[in-house]
Protein backbone atom coordinates (compact mmCIF):
# COMPACT_ATOMS: atom_id res chain seq x y z
CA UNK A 1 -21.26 28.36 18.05
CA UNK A 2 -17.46 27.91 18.37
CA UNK A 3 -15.45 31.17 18.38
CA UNK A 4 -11.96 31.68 18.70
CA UNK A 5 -10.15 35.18 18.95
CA UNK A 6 -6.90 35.48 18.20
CA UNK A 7 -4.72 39.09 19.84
CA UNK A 8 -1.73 39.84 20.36
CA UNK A 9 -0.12 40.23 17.07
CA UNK A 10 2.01 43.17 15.78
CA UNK A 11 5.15 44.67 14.56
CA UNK A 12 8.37 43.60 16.05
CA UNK A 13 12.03 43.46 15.91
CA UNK A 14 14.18 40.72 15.42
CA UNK A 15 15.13 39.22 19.01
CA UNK A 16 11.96 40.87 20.21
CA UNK A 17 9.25 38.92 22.05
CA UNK A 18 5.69 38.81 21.40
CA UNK A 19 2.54 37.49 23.47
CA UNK A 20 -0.17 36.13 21.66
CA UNK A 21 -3.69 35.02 22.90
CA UNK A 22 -6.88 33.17 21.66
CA UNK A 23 -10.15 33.11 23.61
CA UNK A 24 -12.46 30.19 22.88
CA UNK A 25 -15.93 29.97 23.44
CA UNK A 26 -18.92 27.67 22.12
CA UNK A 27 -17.26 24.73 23.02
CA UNK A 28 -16.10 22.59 26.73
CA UNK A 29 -12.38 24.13 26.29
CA UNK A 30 -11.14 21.41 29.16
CA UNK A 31 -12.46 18.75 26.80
CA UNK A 32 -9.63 19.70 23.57
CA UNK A 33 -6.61 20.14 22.67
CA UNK A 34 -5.30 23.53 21.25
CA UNK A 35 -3.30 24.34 18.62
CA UNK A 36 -1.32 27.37 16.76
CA UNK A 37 -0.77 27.62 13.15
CA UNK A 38 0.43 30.39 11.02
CA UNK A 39 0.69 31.05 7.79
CA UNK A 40 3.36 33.04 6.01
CA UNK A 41 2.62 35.19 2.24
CA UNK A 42 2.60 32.74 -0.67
CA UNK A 43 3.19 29.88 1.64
CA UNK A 44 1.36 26.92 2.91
CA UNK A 45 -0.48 27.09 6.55
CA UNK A 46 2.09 25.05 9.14
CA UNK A 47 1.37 24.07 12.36
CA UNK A 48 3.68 25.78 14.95
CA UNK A 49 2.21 24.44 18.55
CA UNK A 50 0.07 22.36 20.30
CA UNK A 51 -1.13 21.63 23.49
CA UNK A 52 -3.62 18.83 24.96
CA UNK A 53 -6.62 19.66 26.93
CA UNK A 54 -5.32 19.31 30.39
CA UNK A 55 -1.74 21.35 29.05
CA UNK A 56 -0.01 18.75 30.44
CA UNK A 57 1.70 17.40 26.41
CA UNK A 58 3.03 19.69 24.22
CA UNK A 59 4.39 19.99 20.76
CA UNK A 60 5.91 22.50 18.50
CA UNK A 61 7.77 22.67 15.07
CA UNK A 62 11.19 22.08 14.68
CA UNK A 63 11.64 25.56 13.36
CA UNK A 64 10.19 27.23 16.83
CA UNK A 65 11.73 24.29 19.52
CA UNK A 66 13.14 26.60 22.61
CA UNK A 67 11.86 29.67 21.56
CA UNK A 68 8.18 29.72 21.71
CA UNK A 69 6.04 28.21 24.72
CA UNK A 70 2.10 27.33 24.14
CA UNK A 71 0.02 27.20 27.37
CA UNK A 72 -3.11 27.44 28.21
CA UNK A 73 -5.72 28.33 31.07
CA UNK A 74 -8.79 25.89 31.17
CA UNK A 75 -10.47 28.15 33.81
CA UNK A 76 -10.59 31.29 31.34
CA UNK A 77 -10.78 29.17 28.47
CA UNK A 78 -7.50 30.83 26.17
CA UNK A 79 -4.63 29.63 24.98
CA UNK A 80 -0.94 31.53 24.80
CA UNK A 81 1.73 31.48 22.58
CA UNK A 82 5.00 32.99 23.77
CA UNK A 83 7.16 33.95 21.15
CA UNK A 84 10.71 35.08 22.22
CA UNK A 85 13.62 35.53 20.06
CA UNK A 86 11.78 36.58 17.25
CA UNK A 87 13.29 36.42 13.76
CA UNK A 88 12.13 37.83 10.34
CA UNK A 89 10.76 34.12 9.14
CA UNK A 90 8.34 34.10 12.04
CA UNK A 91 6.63 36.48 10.08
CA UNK A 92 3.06 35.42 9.06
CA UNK A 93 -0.77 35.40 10.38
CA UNK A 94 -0.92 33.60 13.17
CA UNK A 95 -4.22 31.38 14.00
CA UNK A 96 -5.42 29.71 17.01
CA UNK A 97 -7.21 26.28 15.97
CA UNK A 98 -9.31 24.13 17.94
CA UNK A 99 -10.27 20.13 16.56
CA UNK A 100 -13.64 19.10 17.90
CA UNK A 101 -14.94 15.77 16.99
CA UNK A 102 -14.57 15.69 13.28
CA UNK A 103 -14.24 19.57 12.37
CA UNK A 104 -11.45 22.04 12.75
CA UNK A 105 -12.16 25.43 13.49
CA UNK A 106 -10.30 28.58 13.06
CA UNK A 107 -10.00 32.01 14.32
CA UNK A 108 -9.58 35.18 11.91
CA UNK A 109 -5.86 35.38 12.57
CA UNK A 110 -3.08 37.93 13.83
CA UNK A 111 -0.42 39.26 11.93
CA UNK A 112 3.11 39.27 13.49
CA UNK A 113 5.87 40.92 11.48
CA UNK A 114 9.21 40.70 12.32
CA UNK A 115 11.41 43.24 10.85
CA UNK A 116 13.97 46.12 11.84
């Protein structure tokens, strides 16, 4: 079945830089585009990056334009989100999410929190 593990997350400061990752498996990972949402306390789920299956298009929220990068590697089958320049309203669970055919799927989420 379709799995997808989210790492990465953790406690940072503001300006700080964080690395996350999301495995996939259960699925041809060449054949979809990728995407990362997050999802902040007492807020509504937002999309923050995607990518298409060959990484070759890209798109991101206004709110994260020139500061995070999503990438991904169709031989290990994961998919990166570089954060840099980190500030305190990037804080939130972050999930990978993968569309296949009609159904979206979802990994269990990493928390980042930005904070000094």
């Amino acid at each position: 079945q379709v799995q997808l593990v989210e790492s990465g997350g953790g406690l940072v400061q503001p300006g700080g830089s964080l690395r996350l990752s999301c495995a996939a498996s259960g699925f041809t990972f060449s054949y979809y585009g990728m995407s990362w949402y997050r999802q902040a306390s007492g807020k509504e789920r937002e999309l923050v990056a995607g990518v298409s299956s060959t990484g070759g298009s890209t798109n991101y929220a206004d709110s994260v334009k020139g500061r995070f990068t999503i990438s991904r590697d169709n031989a290990k089958n994961t998919v990166a989100l570089q954060m840099n320049n980190l500030k305190p309203g990037d804080t939130a669970v972050y999930y990978c999410s993968a569309k296949i055919k009609w159904n979206d799927y979802w990994g269990q989420g990493t928390q980042v929190t930005v904070s000094s």
